[in-house]
C-alpha atoms as a PDB file:
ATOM      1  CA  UNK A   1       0.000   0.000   0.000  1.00  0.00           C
ATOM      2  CA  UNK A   2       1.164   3.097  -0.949  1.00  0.00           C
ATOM      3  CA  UNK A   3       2.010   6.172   1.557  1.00  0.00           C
ATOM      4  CA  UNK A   4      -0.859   8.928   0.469  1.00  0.00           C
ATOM      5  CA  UNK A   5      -0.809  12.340   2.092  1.00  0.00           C
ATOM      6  CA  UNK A   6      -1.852  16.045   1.815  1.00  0.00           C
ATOM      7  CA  UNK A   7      -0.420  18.001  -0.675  1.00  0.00           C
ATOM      8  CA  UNK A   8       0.807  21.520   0.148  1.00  0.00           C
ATOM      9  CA  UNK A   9       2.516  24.377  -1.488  1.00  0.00           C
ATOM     10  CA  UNK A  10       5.645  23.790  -3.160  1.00  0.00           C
ATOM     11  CA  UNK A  11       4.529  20.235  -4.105  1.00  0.00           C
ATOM     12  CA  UNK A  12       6.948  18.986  -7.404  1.00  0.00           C
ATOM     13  CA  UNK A  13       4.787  18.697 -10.263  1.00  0.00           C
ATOM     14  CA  UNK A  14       5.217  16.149 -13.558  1.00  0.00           C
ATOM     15  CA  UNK A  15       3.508  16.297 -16.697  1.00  0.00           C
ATOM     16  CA  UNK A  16       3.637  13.264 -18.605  1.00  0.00           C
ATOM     17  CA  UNK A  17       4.215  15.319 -21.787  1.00  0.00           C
ATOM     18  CA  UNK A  18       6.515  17.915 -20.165  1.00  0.00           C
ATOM     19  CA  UNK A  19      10.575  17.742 -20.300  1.00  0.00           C
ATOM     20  CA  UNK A  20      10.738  19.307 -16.755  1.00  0.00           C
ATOM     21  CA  UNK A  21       9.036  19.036 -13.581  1.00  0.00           C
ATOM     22  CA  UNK A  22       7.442  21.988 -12.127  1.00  0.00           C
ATOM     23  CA  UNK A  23       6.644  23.159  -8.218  1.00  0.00           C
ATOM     24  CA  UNK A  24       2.952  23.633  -7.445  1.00  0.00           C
ATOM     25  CA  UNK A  25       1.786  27.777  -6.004  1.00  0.00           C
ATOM     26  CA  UNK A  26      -0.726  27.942  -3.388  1.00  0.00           C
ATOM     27  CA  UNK A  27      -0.430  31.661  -3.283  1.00  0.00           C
ATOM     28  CA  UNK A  28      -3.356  31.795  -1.100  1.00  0.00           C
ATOM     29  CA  UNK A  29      -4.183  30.591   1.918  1.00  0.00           C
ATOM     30  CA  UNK A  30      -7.373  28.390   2.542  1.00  0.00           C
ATOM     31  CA  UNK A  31      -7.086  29.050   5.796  1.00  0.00           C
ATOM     32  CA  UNK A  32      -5.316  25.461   6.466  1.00  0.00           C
ATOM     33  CA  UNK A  33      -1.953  24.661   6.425  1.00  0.00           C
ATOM     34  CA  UNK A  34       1.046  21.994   7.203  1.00  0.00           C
ATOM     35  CA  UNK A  35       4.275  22.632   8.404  1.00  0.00           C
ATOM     36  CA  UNK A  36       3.714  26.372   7.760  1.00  0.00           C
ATOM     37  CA  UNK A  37       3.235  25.392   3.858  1.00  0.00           C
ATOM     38  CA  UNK A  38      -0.618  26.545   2.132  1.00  0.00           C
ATOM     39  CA  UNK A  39      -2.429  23.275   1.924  1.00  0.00           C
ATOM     40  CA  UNK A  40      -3.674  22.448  -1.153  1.00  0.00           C
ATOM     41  CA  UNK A  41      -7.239  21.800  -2.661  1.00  0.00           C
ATOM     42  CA  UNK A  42      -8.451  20.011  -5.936  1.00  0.00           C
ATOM     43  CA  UNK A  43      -9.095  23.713  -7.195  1.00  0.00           C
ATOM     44  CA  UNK A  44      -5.559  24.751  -7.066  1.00  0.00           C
ATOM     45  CA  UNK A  45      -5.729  24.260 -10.637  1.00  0.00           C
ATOM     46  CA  UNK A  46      -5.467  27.524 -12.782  1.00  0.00           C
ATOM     47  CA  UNK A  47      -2.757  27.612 -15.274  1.00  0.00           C
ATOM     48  CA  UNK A  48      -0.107  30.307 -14.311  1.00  0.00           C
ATOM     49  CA  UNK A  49      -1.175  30.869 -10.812  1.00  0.00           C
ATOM     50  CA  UNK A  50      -1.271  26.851  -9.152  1.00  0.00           C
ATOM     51  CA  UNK A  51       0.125  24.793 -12.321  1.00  0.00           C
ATOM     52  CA  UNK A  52       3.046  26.160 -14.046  1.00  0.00           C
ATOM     53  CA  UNK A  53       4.713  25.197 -17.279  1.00  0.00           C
ATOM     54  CA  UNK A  54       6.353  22.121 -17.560  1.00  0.00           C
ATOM     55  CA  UNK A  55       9.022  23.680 -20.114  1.00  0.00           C
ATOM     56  CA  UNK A  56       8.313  22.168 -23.524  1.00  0.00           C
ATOM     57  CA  UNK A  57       5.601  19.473 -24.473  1.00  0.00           C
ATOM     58  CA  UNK A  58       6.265  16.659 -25.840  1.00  0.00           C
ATOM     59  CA  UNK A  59       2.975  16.185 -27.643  1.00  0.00           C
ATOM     60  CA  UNK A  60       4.762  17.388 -31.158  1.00  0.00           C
ATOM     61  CA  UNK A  61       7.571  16.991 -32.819  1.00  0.00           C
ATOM     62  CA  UNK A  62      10.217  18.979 -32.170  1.00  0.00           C
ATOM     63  CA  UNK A  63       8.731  19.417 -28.991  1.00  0.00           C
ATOM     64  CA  UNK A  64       7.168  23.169 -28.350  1.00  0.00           C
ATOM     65  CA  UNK A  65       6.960  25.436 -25.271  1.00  0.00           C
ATOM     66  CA  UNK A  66       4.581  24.084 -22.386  1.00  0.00           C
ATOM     67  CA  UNK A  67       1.187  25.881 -22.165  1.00  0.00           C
ATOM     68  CA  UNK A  68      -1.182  23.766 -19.753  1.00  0.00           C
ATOM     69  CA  UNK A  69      -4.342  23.676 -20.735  1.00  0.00           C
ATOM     70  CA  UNK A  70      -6.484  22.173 -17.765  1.00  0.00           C
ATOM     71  CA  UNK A  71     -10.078  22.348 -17.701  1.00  0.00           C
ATOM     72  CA  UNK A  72     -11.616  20.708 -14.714  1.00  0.00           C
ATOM     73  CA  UNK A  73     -10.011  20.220 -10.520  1.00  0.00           C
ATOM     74  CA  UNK A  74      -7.775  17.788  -9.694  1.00  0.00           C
ATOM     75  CA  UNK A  75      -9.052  14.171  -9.933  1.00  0.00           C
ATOM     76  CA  UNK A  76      -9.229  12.176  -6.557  1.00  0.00           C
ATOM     77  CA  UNK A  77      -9.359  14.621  -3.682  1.00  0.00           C
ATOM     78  CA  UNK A  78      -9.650  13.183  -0.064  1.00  0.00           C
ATOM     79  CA  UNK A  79     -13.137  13.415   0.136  1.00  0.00           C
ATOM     80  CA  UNK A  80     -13.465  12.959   3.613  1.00  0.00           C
ATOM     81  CA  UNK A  81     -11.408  15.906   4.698  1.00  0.00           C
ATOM     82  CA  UNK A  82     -12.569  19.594   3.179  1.00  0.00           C
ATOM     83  CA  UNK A  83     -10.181  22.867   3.243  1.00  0.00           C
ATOM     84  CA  UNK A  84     -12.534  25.986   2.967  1.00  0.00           C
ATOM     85  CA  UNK A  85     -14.906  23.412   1.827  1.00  0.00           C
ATOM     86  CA  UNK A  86     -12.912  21.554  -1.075  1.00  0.00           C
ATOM     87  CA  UNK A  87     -11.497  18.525  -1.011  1.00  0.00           C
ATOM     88  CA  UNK A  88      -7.858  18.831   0.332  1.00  0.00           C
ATOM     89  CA  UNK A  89      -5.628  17.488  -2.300  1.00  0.00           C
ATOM     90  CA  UNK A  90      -3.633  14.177  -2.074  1.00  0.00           C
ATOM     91  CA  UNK A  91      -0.591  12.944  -3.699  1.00  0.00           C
ATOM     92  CA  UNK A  92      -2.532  10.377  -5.724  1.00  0.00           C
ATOM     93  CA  UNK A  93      -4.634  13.108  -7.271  1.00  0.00           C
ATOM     94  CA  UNK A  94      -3.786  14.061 -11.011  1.00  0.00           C
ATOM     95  CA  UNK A  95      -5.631  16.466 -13.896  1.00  0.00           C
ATOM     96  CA  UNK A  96      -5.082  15.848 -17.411  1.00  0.00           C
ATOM     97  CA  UNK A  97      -3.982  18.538 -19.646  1.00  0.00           C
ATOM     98  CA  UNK A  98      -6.018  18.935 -22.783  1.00  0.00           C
ATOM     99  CA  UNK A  99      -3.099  18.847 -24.736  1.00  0.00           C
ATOM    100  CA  UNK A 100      -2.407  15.068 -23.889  1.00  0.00           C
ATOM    101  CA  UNK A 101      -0.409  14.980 -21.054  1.00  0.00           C
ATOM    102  CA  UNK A 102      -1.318  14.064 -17.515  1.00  0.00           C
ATOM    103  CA  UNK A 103      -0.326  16.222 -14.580  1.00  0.00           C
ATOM    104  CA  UNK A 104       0.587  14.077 -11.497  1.00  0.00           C
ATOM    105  CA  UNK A 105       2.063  14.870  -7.883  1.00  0.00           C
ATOM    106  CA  UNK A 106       5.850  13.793  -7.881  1.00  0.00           C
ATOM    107  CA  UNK A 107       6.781  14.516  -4.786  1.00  0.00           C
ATOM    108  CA  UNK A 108       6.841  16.437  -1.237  1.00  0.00           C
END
């Protein structure tokens, strides 16, 4: 069984399209936090302010500059624990990017 826990600000990111990981922002508080870190809900999931770039996509060929394009919350939230009433998120939670790729929690 596999060690699942809350995800908080500063989270690595992957894409599996991407050629470089990225860090997740939780510029915000929701009023929760661990270890003095934002904790992190399945709506911290807006391009350019939660999710940044993952430097260049993989999806074509040569490979082009990353531009997330995610279009619903992160998938898998713990549903029996709410931040600000969302779902906190978890590092078995991932979104996929309309472009192809799927964006996962890497690590803490």
């Amino acid at each position: 069984m596999s060690d699942i826990w809350m995800v908080t600000e500063g989270t690595t990111l992957e894409c599996t399209m991407g050629t470089m990981t990225s860090k997740l922002q939780v510029p915000m508080t929701h009023g929760s936090g661990i270890s003095g870190k934002n904790q992190a809900t399945i709506f911290d999931n807006v391009v350019g302010k939660n999710i940044l770039p993952f430097q260049l996509c993989k999806k074509s060929n040569p490979p082009i500059p990353c531009t997330p394009v995610i279009c619903m919350p992160w998938v898998n939230g713990k549903t029996d624990f709410k931040v600000n009433k969302e779902l906190a998120l978890l590092n078995n939670c991932m979104v996929p990017c309309m472009l192809g790729g799927v964006i996962k929690i890497k690590s803490k």
